[in-house]
Protein backbone atom coordinates (compact mmCIF):
# COMPACT_ATOMS: atom_id res chain seq x y z
CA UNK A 1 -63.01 21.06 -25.87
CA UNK A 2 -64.38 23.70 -28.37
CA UNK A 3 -64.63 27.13 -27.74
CA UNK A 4 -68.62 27.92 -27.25
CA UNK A 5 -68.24 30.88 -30.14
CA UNK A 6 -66.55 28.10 -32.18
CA UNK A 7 -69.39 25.74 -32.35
CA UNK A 8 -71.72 26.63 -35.50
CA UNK A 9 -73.12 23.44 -36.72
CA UNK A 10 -74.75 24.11 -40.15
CA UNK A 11 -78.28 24.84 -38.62
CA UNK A 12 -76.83 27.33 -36.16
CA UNK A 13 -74.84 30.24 -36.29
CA UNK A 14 -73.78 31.77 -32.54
CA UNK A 15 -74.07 35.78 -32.88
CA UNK A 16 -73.15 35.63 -29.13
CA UNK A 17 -72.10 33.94 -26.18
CA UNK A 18 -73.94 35.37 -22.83
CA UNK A 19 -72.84 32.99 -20.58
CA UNK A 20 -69.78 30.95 -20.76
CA UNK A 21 -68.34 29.47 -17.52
CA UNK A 22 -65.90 26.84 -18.78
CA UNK A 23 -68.12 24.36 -18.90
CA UNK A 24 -71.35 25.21 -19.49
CA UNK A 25 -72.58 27.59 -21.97
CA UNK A 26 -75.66 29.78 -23.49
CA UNK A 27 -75.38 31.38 -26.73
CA UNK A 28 -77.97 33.74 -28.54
CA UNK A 29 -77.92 32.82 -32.18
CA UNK A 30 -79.49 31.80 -35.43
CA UNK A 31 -81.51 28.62 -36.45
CA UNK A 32 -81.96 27.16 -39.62
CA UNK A 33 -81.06 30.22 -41.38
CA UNK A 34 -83.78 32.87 -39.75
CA UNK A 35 -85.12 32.31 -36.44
CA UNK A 36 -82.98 33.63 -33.51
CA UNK A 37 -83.15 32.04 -30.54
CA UNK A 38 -80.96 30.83 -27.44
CA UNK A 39 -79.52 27.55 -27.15
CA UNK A 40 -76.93 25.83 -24.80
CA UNK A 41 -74.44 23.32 -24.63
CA UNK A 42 -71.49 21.54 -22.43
CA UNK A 43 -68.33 22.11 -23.57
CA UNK A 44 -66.47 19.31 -22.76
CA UNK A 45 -63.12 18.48 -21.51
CA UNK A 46 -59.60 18.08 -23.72
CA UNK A 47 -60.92 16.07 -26.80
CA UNK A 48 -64.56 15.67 -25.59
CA UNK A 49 -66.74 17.50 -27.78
CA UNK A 50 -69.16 17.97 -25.19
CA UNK A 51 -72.96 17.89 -24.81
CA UNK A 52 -75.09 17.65 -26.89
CA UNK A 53 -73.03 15.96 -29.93
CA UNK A 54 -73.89 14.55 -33.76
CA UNK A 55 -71.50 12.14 -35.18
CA UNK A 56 -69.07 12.97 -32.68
CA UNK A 57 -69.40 17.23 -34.07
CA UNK A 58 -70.36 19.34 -31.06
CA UNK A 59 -73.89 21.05 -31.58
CA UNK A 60 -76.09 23.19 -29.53
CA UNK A 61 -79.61 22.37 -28.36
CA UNK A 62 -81.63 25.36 -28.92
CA UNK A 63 -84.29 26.04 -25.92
CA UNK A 64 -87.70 26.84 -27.16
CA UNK A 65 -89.09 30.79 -27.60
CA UNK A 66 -91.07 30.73 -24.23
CA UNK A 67 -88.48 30.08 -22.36
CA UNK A 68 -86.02 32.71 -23.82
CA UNK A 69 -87.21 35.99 -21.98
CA UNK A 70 -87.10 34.05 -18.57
CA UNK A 71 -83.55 33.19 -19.08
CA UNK A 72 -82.52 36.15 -20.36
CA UNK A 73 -83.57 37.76 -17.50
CA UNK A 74 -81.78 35.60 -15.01
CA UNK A 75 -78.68 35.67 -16.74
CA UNK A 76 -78.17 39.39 -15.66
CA UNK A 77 -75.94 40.16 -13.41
CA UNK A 78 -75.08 36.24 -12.84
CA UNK A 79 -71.28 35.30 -12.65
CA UNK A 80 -69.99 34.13 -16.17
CA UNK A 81 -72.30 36.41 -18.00
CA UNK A 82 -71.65 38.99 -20.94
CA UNK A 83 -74.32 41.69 -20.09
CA UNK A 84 -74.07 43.71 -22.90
CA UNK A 85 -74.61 40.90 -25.15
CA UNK A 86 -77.50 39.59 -22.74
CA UNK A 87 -79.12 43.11 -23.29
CA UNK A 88 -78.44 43.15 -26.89
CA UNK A 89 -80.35 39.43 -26.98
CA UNK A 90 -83.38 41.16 -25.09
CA UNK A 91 -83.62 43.87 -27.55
CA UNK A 92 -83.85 41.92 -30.65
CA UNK A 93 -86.34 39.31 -28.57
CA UNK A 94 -88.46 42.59 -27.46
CA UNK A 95 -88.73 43.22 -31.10
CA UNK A 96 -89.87 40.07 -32.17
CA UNK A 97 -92.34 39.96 -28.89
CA UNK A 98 -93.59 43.14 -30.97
CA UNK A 99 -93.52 42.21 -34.06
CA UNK A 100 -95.42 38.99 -33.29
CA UNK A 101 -98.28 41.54 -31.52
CA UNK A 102 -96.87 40.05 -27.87
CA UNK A 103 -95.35 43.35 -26.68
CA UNK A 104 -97.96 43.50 -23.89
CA UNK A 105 -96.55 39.95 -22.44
CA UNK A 106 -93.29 41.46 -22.78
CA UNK A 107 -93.87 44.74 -20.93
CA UNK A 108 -95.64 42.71 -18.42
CA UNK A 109 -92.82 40.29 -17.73
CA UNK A 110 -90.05 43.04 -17.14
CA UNK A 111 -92.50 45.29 -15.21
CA UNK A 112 -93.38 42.29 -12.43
CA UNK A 113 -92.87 43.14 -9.20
């Protein structure tokens, strides 16, 4: 079973792993050389490679941008989390909400009630 930071397929470089319980994980990383986005994987057990896999090499499946601030979110404060790389992940997606002239969906999503 590979360790979740271990797992960098060449279209995806992990800058962090938020959540990591053994055998499930979410990392926050890079895709295809520029994008960063999260992605997630099962690890596997002894020699398994886990899920999801290419050629028998474990990759990650990387989760599409609208769905990153949601999950960010819930990952705080769940068991099996590393919050200050969760918060780090929400910075760098609050400045790409900004940059891509979305900051007002962004304010609006963390200032629900």
């Amino acid at each position: 079973m590979p360790r979740p930071e271990d797992v960098n397929p060449q279209n995806y470089r992990v800058e962090s792993v938020l959540f990591d319980d053994g055998d499930f994980s979410i990392a926050w990383g890079e895709w295809e050389a520029g994008t960063m986005c999260l992605a997630m994987r099962w690890n596997g057990e002894g020699n398994d490679p886990g899920y999801p896999k290419l050629f028998g090499n474990p990759v990650w499946f990387v989760l599409p941008e609208s769905v990153t601030l949601p999950l960010l979110r819930g990952l705080i404060g769940t068991e099996s989390t590393v919050s200050d790389n969760i918060l780090d992940a929400l910075k760098l997606a609050a400045v790409r909400c900004q940059s891509d002239q979305s900051m007002s969906k962004f304010e609006k999503f963390f200032n629900r009630k």
